[in-house]
Protein backbone atom coordinates (compact mmCIF):
# COMPACT_ATOMS: atom_id res chain seq x y z
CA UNK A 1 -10.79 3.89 -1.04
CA UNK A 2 -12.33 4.65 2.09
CA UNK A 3 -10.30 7.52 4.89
CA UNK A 4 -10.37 4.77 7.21
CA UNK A 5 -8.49 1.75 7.83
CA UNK A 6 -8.52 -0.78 10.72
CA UNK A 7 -5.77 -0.56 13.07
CA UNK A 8 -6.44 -4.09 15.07
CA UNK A 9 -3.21 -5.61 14.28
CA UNK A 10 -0.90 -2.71 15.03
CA UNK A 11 -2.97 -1.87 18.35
CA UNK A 12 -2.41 -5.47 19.21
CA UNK A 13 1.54 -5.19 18.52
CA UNK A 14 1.67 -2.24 20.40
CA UNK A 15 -0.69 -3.48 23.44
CA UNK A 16 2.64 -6.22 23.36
CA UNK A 17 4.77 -3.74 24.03
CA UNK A 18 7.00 -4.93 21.16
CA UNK A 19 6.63 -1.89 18.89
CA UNK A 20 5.50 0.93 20.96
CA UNK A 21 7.78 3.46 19.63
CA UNK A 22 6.61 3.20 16.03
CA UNK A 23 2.72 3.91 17.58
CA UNK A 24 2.77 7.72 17.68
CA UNK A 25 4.91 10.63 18.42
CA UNK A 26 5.00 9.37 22.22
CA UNK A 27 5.09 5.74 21.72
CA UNK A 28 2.08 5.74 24.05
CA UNK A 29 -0.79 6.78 22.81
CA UNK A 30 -3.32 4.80 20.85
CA UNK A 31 -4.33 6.50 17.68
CA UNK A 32 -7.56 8.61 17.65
CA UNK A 33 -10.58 6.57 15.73
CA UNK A 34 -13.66 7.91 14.31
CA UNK A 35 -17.24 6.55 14.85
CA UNK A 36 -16.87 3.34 13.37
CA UNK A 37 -13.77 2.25 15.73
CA UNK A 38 -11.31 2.57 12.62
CA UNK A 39 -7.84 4.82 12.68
CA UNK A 40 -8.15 8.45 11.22
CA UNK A 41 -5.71 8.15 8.90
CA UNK A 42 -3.87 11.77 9.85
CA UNK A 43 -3.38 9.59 13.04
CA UNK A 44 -1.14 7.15 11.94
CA UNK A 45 2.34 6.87 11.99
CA UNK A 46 4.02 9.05 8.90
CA UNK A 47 5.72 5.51 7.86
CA UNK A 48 2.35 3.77 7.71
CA UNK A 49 1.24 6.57 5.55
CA UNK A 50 3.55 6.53 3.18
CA UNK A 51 3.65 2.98 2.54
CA UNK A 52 -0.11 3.29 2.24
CA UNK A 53 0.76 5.20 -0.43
CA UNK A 54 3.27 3.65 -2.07
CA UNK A 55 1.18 0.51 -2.29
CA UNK A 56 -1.41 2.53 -4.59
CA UNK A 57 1.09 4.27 -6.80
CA UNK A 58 2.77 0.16 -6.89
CA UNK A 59 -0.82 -0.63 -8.51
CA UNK A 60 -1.20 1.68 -10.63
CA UNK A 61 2.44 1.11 -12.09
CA UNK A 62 1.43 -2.39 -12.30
CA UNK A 63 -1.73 -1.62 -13.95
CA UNK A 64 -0.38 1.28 -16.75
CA UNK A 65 2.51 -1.83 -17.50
CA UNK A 66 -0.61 -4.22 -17.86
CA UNK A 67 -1.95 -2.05 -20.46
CA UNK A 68 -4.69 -0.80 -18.43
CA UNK A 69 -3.80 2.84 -17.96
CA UNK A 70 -7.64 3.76 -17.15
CA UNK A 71 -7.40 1.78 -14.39
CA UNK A 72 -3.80 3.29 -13.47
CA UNK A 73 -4.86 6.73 -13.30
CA UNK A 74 -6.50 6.57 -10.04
CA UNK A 75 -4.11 5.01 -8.28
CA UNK A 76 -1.09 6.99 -9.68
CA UNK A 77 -3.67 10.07 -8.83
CA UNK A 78 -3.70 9.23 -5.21
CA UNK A 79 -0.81 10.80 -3.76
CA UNK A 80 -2.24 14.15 -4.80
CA UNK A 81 -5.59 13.23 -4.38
CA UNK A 82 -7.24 16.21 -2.77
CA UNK A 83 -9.69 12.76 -1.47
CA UNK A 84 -6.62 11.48 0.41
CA UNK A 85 -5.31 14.76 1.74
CA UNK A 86 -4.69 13.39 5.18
CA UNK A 87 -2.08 11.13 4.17
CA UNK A 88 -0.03 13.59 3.50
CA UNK A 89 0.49 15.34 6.54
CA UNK A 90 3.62 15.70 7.41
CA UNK A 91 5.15 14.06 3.93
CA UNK A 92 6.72 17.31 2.64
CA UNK A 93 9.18 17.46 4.84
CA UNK A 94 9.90 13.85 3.61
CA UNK A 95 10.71 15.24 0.22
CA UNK A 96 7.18 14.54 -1.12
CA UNK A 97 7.73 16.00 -4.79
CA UNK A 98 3.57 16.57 -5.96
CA UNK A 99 4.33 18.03 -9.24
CA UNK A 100 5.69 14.02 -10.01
CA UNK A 101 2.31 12.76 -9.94
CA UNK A 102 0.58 15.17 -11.49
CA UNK A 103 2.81 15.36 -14.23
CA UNK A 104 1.68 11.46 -14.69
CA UNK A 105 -1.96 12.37 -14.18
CA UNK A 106 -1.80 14.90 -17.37
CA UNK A 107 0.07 12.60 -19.49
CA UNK A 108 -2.44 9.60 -18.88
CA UNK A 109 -5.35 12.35 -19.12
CA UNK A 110 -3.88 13.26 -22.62
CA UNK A 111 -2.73 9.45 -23.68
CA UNK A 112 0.72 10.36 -24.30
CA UNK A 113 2.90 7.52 -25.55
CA UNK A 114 4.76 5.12 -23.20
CA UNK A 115 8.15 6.66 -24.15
CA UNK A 116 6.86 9.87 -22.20
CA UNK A 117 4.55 7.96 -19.78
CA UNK A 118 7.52 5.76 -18.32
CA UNK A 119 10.38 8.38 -17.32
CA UNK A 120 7.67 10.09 -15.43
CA UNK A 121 6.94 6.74 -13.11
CA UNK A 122 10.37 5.85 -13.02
CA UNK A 123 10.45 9.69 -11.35
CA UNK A 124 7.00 8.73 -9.06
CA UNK A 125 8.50 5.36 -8.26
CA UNK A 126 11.95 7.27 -7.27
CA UNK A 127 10.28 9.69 -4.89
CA UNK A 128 8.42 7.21 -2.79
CA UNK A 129 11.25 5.33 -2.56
CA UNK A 130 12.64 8.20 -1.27
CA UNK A 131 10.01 9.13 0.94
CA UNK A 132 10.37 5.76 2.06
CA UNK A 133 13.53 6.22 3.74
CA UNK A 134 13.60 9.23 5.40
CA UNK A 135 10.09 7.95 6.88
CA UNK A 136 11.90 5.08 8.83
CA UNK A 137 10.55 3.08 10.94
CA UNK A 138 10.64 -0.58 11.72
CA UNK A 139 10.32 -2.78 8.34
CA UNK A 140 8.56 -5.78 10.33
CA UNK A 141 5.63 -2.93 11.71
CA UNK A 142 5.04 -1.76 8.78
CA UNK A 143 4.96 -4.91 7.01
CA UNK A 144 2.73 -6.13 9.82
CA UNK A 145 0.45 -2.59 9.24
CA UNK A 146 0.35 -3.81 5.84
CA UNK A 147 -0.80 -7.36 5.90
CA UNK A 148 -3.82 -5.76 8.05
CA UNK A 149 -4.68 -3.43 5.02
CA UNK A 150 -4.17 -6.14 2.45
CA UNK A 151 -6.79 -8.37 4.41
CA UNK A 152 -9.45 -5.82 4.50
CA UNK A 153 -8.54 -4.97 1.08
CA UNK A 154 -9.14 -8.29 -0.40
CA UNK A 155 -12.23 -9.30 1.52
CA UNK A 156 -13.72 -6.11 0.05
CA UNK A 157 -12.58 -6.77 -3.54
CA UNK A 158 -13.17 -10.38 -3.97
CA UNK A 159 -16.16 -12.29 -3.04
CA UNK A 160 -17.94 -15.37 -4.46
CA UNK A 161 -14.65 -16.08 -6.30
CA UNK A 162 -14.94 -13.22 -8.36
CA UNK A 163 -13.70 -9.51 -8.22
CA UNK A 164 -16.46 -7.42 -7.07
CA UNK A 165 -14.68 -3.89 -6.26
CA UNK A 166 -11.73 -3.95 -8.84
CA UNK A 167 -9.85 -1.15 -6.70
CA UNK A 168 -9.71 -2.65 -3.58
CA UNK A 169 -8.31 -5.94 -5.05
CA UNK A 170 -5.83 -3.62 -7.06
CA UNK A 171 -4.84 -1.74 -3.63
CA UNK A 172 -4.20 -5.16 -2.09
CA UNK A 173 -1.85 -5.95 -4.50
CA UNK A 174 -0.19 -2.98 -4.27
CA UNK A 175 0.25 -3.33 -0.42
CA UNK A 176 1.47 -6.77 -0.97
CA UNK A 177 4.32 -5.84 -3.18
CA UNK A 178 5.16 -3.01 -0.79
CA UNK A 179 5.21 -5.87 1.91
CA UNK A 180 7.86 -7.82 -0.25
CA UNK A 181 9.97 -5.04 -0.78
CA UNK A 182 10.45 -4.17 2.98
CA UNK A 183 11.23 -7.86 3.65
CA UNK A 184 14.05 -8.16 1.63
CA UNK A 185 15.51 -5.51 3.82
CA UNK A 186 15.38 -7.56 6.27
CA UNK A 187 17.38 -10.06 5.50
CA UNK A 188 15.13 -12.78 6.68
CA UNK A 189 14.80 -15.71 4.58
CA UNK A 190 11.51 -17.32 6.07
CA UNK A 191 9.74 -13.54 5.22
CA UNK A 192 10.94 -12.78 2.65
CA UNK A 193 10.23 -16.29 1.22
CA UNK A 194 6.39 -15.97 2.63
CA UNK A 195 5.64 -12.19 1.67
CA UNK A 196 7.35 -13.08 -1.94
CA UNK A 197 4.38 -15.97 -2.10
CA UNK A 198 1.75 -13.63 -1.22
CA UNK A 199 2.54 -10.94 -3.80
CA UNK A 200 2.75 -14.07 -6.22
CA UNK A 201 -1.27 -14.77 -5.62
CA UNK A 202 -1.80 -11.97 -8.25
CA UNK A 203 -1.79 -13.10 -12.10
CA UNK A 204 1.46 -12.18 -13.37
CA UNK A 205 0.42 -9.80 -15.98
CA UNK A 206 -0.49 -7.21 -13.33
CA UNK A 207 -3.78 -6.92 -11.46
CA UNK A 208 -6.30 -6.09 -13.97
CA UNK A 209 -9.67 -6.13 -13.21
CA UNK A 210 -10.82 -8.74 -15.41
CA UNK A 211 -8.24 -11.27 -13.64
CA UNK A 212 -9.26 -14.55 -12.47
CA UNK A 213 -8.55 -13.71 -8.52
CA UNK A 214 -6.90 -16.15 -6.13
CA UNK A 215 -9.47 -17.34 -3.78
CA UNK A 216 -9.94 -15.32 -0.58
CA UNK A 217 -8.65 -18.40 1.61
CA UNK A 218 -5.93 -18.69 -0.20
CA UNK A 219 -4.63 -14.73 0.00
CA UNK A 220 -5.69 -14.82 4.38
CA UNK A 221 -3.32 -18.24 4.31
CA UNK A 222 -0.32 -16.06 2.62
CA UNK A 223 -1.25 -12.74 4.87
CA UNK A 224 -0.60 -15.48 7.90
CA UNK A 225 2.22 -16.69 6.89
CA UNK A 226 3.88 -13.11 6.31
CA UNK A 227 2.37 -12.44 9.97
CA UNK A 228 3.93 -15.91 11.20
CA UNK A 229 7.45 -14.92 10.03
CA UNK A 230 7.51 -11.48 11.40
């Protein structure tokens, strides 16, 4: 998972005028970018972060309940990822509880059964959704940050109709499901109808990297749709 991610959707939102106070501390300010024109991720918005996160650790649930706890541990591992440090700025405060995840990180290390494994990501899944509210923020801007995510995310992990960078189309998932659950807050039908689809594009079983993967067409028409009924 790369430091960076694109920011063209939000800066668009906020260039709109329609979401300026979820942009920064100010509400005015773009955020900073590095070389390649992308958003430092210690720039963004503490909401954005954390449901960044929360789509990883969403994965890697998915993935440990698929049976596939090797591919679980990295994305249960990122929220204390010393890789992913930035995203945590500010999170503490939040009632960001560390010791959660690595708690889950030892017990995959040391293949402990599932009776020990699961009350430890009921715990992880309780603290984001913790962190979760006391970050705030608007449910439709982050839902809109996250389609952008999700897009770059699956361009990167599928191509040619198969899954070339297994993580990426895992982290997609997990941004789409995070997606779904903020809709439902809302209240609106037509989204949460549309970002219920787009979480649906993933097999069933949980996103495995030996899945047969939705085409890429198909996963952009479901990320426009979401974007449609925001």
């Amino acid at each position: 998972m790369r430091k960076f991610r694109t920011m063209a959707g939000i800066a668009l939102l906020c260039a709109a005028g329609a979401v300026l106070a979820a942009c920064g501390d100010s509400g005015s300010q773009p955020a900073e970018t590095d070389s390649t024109g992308h958003a430092a991720m210690e720039t963004l918005p503490v909401q954005f972060r954390v449901a960044f996160m929360s789509g990883h650790v969403e994965a890697g649930l998915a993935l440990y309940r698929a049976g596939a706890p090797d591919q679980a541990a990295r994305h249960l591992l990122h929220p204390v990822s010393e890789t992913h440090a930035a995203e945590r700025e500010g999170i503490d405060a939040l009632g960001f509880d560390p010791a959660i995840f690595h708690q889950v990180s030892a017990a995959l290390e040391e293949g402990r059964p599932a009776a020990e494994i699961e009350p430890m990501l009921a715990a992880a899944e309780a603290n984001l959704a913790l962190l979760q509210e006391n970050a705030g923020g608007d449910a439709r801007t982050i839902i809109a940050y996250l389609m952008d995510v999700t897009a770059e995310e699956y361009n990167i992990g599928v191509t040619g109709g198969e899954i070339t960078d297994p993580g990426e189309y895992q982290d997609a998932y997990g941004f789409s499901v995070v997606a779904a659950r903020l809709a439902r807050r809302t209240g609106d039908d037509d989204l949460i109808a549309a970002a219920a689809a787009l979480a649906a594009l993933w097999p069933e079983g949980g996103p495995v990297a030996a899945s047969s993967p939705a085409p890429v067409a198909d996963v952009m028409a479901g990320i426009n749709a979401v974007r449609a009924a925001l």
